[in-house]
PDB file of N, CA and C in Angstrom:
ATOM      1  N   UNK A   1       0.832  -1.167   0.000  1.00  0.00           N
ATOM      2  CA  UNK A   1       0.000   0.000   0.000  1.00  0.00           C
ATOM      3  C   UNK A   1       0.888   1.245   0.000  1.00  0.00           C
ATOM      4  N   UNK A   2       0.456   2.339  -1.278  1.00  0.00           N
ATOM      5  CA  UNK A   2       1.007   3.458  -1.069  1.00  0.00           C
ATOM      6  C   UNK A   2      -0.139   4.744  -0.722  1.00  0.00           C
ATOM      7  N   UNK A   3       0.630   5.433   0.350  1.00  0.00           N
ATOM      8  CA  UNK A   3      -0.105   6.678   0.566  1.00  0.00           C
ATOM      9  C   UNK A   3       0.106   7.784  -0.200  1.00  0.00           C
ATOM     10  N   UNK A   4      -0.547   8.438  -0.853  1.00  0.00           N
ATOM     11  CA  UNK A   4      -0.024   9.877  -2.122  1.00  0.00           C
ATOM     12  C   UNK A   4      -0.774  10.828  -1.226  1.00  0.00           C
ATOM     13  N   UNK A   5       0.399  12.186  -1.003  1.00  0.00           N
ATOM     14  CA  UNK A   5       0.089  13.302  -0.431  1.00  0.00           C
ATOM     15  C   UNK A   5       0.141  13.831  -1.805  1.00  0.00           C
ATOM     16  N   UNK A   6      -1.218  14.708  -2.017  1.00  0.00           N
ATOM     17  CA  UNK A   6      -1.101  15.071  -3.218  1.00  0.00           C
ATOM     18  C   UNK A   6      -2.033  16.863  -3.015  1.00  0.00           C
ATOM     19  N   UNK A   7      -1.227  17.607  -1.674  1.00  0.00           N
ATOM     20  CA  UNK A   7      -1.754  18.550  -1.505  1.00  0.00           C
ATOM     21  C   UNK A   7      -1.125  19.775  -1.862  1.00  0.00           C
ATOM     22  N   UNK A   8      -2.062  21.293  -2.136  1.00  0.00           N
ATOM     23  CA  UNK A   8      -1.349  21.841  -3.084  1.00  0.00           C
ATOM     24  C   UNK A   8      -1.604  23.258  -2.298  1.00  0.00           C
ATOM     25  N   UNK A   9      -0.723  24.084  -2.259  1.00  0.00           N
ATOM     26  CA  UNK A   9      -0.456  25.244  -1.488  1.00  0.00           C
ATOM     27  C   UNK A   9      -1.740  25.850  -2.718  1.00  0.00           C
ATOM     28  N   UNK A  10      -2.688  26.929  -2.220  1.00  0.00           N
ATOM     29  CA  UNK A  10      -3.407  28.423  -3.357  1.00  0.00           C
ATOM     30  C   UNK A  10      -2.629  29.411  -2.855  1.00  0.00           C
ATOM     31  N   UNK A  11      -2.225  30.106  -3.610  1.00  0.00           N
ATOM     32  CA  UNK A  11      -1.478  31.098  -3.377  1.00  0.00           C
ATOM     33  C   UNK A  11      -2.703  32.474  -2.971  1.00  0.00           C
ATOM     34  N   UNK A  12      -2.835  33.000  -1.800  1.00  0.00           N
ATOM     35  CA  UNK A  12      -3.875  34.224  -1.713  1.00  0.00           C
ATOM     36  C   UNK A  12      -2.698  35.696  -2.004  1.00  0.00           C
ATOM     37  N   UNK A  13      -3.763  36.415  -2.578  1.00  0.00           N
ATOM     38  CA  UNK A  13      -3.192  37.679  -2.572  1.00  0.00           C
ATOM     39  C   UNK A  13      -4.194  38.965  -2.605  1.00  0.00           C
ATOM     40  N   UNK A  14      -4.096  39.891  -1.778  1.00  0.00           N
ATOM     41  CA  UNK A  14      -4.814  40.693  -1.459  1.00  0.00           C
ATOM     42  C   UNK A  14      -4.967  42.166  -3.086  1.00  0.00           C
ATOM     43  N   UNK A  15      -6.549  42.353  -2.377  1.00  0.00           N
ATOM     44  CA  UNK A  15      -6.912  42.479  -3.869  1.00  0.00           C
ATOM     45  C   UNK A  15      -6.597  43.668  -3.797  1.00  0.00           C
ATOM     46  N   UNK A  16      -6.402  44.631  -2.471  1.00  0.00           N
ATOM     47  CA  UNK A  16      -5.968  46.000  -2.999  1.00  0.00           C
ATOM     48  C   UNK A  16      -4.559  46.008  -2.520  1.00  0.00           C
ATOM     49  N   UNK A  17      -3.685  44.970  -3.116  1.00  0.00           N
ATOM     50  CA  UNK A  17      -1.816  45.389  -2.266  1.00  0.00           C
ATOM     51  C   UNK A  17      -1.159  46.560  -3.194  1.00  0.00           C
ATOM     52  N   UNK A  18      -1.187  47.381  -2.593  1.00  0.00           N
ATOM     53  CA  UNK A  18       0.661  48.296  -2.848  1.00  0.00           C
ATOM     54  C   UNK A  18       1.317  47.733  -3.593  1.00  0.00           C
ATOM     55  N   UNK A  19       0.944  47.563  -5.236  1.00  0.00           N
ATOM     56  CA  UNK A  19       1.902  47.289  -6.251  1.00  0.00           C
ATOM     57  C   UNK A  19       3.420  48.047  -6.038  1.00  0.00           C
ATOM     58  N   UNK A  20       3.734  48.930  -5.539  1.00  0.00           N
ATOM     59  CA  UNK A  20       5.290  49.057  -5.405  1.00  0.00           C
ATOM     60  C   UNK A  20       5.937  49.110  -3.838  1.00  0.00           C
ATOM     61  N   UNK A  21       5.265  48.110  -3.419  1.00  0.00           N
ATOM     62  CA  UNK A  21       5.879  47.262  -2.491  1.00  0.00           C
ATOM     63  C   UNK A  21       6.176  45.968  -2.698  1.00  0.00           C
ATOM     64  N   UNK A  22       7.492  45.558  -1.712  1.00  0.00           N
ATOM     65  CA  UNK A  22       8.396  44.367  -2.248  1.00  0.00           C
ATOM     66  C   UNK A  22       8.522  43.834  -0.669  1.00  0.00           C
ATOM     67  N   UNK A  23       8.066  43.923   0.146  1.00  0.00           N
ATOM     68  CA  UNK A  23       8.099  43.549   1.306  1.00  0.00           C
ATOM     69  C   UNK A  23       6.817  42.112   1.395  1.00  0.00           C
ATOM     70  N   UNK A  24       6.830  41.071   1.450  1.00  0.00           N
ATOM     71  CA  UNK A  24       5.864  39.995   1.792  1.00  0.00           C
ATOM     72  C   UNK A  24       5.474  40.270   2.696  1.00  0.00           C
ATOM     73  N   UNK A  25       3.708  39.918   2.085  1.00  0.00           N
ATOM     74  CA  UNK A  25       2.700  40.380   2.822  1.00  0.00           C
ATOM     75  C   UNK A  25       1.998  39.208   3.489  1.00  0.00           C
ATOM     76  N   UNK A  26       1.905  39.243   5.301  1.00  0.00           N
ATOM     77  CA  UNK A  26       1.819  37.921   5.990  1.00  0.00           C
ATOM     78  C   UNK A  26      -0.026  37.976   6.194  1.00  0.00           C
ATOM     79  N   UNK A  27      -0.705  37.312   5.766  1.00  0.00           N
ATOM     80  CA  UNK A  27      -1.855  36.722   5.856  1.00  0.00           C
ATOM     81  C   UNK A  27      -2.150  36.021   6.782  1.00  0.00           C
ATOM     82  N   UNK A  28      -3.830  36.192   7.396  1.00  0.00           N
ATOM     83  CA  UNK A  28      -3.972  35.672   8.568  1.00  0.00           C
ATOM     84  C   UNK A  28      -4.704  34.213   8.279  1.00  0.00           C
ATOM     85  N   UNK A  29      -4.615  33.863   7.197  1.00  0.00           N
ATOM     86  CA  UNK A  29      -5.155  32.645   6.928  1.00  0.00           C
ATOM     87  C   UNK A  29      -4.149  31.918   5.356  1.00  0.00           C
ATOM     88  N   UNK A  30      -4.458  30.936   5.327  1.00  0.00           N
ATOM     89  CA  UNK A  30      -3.521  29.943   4.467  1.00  0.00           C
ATOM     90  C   UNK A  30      -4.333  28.904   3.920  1.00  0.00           C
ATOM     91  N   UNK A  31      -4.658  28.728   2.192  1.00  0.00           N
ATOM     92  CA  UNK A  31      -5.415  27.856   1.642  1.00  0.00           C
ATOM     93  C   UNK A  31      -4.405  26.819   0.690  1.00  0.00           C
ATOM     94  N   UNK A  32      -4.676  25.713   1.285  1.00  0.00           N
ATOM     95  CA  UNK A  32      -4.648  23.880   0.217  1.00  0.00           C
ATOM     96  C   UNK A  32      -6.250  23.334  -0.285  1.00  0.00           C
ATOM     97  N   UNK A  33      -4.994  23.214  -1.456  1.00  0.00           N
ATOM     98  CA  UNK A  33      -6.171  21.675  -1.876  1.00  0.00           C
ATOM     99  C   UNK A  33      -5.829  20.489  -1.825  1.00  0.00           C
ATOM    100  N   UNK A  34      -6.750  19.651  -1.388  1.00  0.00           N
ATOM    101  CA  UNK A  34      -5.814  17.787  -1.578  1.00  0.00           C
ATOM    102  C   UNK A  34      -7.504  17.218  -1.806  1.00  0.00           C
ATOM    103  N   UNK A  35      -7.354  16.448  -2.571  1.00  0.00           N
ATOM    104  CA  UNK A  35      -7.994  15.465  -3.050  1.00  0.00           C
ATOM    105  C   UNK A  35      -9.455  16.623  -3.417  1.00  0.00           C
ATOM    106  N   UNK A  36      -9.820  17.150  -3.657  1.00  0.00           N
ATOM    107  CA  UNK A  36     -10.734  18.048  -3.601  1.00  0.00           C
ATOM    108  C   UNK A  36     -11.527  18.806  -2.775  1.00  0.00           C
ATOM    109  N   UNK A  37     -10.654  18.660  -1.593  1.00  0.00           N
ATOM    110  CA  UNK A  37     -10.829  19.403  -0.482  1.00  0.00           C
ATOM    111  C   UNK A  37     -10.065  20.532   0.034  1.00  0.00           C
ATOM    112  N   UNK A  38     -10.780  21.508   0.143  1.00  0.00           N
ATOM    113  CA  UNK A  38     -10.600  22.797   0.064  1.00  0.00           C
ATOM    114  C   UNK A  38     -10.431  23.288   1.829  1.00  0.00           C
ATOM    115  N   UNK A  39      -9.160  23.518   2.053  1.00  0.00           N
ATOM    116  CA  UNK A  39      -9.003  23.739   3.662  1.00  0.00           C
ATOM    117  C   UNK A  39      -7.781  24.969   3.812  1.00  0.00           C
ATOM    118  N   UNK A  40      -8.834  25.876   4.865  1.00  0.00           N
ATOM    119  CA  UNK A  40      -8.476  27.124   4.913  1.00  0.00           C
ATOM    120  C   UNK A  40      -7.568  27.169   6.565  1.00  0.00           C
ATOM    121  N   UNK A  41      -6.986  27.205   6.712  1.00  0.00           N
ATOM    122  CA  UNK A  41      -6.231  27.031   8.415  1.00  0.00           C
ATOM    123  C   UNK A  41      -6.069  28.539   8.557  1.00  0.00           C
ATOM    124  N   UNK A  42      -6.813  29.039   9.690  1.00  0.00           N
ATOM    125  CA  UNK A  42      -6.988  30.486  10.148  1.00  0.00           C
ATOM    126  C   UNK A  42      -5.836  30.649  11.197  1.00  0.00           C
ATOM    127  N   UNK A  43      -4.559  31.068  10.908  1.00  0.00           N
ATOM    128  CA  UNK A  43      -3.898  31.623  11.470  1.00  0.00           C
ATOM    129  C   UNK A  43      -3.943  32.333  13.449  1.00  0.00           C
ATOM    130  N   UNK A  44      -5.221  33.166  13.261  1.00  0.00           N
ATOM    131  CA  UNK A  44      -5.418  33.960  14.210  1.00  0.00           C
ATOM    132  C   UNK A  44      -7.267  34.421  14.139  1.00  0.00           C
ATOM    133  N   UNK A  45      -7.728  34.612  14.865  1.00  0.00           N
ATOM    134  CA  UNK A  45      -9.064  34.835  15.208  1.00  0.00           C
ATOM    135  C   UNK A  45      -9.466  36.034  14.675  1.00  0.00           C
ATOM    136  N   UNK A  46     -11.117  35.941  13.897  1.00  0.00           N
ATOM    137  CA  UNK A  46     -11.289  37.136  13.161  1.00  0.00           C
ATOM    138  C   UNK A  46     -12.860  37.412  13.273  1.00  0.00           C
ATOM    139  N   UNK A  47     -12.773  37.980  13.215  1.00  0.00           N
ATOM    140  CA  UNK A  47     -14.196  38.408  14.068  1.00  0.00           C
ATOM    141  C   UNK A  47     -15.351  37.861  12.877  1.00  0.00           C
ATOM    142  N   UNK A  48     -15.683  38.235  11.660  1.00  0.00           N
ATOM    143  CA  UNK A  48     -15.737  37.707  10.807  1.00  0.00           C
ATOM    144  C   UNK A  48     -15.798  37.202   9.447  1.00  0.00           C
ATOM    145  N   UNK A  49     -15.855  35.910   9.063  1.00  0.00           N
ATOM    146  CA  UNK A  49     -14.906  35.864   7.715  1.00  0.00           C
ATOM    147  C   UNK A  49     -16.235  34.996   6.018  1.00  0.00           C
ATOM    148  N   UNK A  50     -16.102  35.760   5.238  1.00  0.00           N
ATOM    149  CA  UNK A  50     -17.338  35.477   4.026  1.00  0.00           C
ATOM    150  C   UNK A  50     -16.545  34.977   3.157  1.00  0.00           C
ATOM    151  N   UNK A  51     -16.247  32.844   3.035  1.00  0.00           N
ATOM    152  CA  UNK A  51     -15.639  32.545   2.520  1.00  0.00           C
ATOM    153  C   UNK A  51     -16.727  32.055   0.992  1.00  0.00           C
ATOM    154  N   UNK A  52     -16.216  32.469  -0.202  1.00  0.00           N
ATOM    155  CA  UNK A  52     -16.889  32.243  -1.243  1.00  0.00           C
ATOM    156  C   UNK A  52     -16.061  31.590  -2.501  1.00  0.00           C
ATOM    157  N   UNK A  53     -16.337  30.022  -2.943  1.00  0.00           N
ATOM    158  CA  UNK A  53     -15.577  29.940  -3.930  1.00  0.00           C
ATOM    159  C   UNK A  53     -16.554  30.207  -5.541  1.00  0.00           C
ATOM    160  N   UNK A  54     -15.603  29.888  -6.569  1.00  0.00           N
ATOM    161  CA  UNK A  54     -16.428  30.049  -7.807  1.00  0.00           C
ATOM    162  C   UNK A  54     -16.083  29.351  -8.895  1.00  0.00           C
ATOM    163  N   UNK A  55     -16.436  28.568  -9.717  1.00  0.00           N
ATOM    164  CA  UNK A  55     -16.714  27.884 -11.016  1.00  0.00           C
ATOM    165  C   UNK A  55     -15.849  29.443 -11.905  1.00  0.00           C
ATOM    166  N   UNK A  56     -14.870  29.415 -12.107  1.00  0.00           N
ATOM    167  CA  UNK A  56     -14.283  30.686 -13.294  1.00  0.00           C
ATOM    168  C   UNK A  56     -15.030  30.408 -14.671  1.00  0.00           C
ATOM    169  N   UNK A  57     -15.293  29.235 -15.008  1.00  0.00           N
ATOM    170  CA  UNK A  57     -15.748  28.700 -16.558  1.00  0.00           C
ATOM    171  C   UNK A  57     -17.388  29.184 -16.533  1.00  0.00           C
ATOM    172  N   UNK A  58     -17.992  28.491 -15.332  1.00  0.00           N
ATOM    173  CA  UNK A  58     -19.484  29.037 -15.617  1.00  0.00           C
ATOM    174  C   UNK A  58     -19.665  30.510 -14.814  1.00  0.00           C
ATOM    175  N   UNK A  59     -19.132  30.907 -14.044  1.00  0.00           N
ATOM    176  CA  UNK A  59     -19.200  32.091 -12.690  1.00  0.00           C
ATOM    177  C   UNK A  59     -20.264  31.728 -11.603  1.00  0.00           C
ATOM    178  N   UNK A  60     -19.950  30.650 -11.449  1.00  0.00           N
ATOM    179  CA  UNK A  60     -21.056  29.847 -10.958  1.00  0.00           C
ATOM    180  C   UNK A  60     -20.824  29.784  -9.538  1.00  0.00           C
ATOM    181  N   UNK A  61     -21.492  30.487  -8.225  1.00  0.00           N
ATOM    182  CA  UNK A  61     -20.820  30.541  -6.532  1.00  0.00           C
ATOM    183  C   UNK A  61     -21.311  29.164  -6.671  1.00  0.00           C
ATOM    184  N   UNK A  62     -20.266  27.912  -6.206  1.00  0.00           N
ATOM    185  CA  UNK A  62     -20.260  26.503  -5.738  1.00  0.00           C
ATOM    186  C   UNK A  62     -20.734  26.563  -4.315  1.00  0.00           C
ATOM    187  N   UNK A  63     -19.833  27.852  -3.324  1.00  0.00           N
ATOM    188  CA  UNK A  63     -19.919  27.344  -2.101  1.00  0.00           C
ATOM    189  C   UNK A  63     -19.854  29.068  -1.405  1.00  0.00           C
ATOM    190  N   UNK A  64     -20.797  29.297  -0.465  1.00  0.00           N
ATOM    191  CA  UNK A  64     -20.700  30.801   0.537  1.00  0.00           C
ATOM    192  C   UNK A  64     -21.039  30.646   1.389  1.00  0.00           C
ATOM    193  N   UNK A  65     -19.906  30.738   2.333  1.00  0.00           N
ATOM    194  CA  UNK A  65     -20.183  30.494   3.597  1.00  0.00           C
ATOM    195  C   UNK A  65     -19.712  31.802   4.446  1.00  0.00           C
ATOM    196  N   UNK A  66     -20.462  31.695   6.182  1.00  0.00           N
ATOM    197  CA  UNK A  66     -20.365  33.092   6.525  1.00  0.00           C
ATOM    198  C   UNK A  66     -19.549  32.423   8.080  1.00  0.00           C
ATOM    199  N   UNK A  67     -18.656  32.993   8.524  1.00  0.00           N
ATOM    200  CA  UNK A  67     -18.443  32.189   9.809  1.00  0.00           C
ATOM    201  C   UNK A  67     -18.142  33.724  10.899  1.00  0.00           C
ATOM    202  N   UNK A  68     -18.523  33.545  11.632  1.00  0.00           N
ATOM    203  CA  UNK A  68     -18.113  34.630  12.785  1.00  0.00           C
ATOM    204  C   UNK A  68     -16.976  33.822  14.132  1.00  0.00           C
ATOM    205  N   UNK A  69     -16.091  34.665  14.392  1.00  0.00           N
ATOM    206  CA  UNK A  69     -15.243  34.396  15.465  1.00  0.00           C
ATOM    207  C   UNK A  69     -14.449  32.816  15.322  1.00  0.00           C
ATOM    208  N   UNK A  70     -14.143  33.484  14.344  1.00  0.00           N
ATOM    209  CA  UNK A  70     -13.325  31.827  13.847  1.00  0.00           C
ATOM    210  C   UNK A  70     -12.163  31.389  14.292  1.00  0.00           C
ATOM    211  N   UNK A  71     -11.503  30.394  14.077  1.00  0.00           N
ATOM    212  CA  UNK A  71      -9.516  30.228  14.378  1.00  0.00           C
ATOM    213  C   UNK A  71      -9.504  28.595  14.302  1.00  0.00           C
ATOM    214  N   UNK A  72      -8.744  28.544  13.278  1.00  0.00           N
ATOM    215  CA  UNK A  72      -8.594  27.170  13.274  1.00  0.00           C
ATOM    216  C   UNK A  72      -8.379  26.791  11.767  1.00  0.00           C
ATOM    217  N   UNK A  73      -9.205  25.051  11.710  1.00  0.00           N
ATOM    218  CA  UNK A  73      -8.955  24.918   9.601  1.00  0.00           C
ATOM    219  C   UNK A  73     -10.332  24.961   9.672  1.00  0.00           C
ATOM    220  N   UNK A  74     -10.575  25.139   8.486  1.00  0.00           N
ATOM    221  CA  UNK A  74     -12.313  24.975   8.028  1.00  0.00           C
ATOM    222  C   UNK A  74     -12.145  24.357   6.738  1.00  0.00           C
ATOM    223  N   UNK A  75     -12.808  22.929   6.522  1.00  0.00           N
ATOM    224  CA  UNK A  75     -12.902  22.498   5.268  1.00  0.00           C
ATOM    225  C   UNK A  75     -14.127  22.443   4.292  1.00  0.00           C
ATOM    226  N   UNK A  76     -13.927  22.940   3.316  1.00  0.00           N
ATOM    227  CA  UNK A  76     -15.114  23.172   1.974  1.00  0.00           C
ATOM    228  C   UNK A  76     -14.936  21.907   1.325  1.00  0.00           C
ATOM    229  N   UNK A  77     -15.638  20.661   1.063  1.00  0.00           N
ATOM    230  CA  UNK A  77     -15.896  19.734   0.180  1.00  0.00           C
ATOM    231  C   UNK A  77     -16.294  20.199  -0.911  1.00  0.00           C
ATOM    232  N   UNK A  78     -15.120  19.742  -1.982  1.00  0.00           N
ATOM    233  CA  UNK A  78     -15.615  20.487  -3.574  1.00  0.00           C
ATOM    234  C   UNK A  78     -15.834  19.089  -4.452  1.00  0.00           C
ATOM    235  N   UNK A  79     -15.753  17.730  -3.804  1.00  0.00           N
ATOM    236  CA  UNK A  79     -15.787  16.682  -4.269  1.00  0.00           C
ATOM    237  C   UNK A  79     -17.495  16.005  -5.598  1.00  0.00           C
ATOM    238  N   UNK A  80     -18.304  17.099  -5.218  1.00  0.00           N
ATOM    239  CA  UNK A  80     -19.743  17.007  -5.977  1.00  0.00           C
ATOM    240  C   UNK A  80     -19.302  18.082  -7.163  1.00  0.00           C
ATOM    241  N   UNK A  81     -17.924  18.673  -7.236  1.00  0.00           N
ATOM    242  CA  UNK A  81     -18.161  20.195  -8.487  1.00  0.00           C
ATOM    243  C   UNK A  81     -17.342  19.287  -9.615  1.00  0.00           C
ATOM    244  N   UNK A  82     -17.374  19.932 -10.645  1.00  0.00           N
ATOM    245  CA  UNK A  82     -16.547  19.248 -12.143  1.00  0.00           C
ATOM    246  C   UNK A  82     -15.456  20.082 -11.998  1.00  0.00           C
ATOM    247  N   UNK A  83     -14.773  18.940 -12.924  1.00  0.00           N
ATOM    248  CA  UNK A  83     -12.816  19.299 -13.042  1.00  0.00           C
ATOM    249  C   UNK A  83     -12.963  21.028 -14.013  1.00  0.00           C
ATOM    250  N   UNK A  84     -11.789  22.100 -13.198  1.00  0.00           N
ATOM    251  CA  UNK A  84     -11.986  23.184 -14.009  1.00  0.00           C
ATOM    252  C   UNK A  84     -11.482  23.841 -12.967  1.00  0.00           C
ATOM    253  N   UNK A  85     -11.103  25.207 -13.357  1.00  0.00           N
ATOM    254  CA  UNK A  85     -10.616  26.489 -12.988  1.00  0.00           C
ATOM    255  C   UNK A  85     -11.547  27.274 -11.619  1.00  0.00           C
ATOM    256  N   UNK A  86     -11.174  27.137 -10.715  1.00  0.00           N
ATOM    257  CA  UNK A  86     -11.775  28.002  -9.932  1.00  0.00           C
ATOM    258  C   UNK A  86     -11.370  29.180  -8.997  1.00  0.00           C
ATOM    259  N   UNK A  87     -11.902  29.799  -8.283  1.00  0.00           N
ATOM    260  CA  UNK A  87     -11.197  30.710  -7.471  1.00  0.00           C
ATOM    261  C   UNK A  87     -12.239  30.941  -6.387  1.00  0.00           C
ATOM    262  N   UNK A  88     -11.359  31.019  -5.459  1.00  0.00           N
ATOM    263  CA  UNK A  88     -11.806  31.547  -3.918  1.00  0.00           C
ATOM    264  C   UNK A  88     -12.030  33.240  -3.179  1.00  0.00           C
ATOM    265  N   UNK A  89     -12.375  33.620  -2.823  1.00  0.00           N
ATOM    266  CA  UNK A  89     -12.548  35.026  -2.157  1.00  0.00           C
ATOM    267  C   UNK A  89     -12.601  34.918  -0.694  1.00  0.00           C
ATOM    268  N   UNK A  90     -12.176  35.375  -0.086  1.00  0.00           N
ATOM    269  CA  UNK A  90     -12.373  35.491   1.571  1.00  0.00           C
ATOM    270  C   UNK A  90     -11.976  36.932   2.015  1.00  0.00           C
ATOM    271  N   UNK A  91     -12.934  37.467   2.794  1.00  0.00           N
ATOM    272  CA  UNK A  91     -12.975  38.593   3.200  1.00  0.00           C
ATOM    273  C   UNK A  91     -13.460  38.931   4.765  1.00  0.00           C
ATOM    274  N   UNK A  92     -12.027  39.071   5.575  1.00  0.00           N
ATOM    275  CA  UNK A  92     -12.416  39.164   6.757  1.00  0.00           C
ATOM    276  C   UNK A  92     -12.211  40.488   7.086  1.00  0.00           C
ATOM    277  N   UNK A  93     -12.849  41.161   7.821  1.00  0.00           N
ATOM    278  CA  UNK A  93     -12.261  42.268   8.297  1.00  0.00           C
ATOM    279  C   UNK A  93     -11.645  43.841   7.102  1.00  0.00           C
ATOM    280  N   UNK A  94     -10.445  43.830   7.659  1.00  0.00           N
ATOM    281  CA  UNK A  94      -9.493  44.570   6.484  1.00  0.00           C
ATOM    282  C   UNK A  94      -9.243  43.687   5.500  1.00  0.00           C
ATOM    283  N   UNK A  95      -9.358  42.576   5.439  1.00  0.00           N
ATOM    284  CA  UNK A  95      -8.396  41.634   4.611  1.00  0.00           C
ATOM    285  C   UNK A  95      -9.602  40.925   3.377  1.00  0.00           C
ATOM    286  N   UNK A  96      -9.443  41.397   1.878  1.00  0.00           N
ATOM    287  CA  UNK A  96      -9.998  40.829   1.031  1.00  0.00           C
ATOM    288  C   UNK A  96      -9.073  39.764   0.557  1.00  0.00           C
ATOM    289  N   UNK A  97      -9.143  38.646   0.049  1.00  0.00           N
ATOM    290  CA  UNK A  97      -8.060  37.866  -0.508  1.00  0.00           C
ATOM    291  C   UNK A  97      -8.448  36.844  -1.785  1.00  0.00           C
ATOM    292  N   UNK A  98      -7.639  36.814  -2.334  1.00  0.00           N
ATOM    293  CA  UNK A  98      -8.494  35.922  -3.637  1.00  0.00           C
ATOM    294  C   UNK A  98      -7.134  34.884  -4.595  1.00  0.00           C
ATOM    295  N   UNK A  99      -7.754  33.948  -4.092  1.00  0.00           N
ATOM    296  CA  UNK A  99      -6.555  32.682  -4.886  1.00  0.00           C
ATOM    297  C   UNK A  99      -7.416  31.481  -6.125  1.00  0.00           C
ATOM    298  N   UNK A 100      -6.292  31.392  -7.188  1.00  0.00           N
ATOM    299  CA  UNK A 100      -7.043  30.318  -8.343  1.00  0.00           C
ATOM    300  C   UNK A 100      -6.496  29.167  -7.849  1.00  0.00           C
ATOM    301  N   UNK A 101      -7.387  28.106  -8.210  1.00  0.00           N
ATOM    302  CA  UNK A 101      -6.736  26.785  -8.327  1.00  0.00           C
ATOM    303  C   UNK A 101      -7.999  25.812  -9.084  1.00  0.00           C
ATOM    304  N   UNK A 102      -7.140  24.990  -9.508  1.00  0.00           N
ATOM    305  CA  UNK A 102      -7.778  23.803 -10.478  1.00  0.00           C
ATOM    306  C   UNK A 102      -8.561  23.057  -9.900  1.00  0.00           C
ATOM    307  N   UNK A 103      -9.055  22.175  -9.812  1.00  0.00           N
ATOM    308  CA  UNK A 103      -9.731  20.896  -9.748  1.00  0.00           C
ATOM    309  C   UNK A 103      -9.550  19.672 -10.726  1.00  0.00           C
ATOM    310  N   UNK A 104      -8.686  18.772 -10.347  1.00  0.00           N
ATOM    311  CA  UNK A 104      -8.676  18.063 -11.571  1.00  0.00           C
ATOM    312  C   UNK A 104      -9.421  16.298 -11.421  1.00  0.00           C
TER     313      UNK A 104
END
């Protein structure tokens, strides 16, 4: 028996950053995918956070969820959506953020 870790960093990036800044910008949350599961590990506690992903091909919201006073991982099952391009939004607080990733 082999086990395959087959999980994949989304890169988030904030939608209004200071294009002429070069300093990395530390985020209070951090998104993978593995096997079609979509898991957000919250860094630090946020009062609260409107996580929304999307179908890029159809613009289709798959999944919106609203969580108040969060900290921890939170996982989105994307295992019912079709293989394709999608992207995430999360917006807590000050912090808008928005990362692509596949589904394959």
């Amino acid at each position: 028996m082999y086990l395959v870790h087959n999980q994949r960093t989304i890169i988030l990036k904030g939608k209004k950053e200071n294009k002429t800044s070069r300093t990395l910008k530390i985020y209070p949350v951090e998104a993978f995918l593995e096997n079609k599961v979509l898991s957000l590990n919250f860094l630090s506690e946020l009062p609260s956070v409107v996580v929304t992903v999307t179908n890029v091909e159809t613009n289709n919201v798959v999944s919106q969820d609203i969580f108040t006073s969060y900290i921890g991982t939170l996982s989105i099952d994307l295992s019912t959506e079709e293989m394709g391009n999608y992207k995430i939004e999360i917006v807590a607080g000050e912090y808008e953020l928005t990362g692509d990733f596949v589904l394959e």
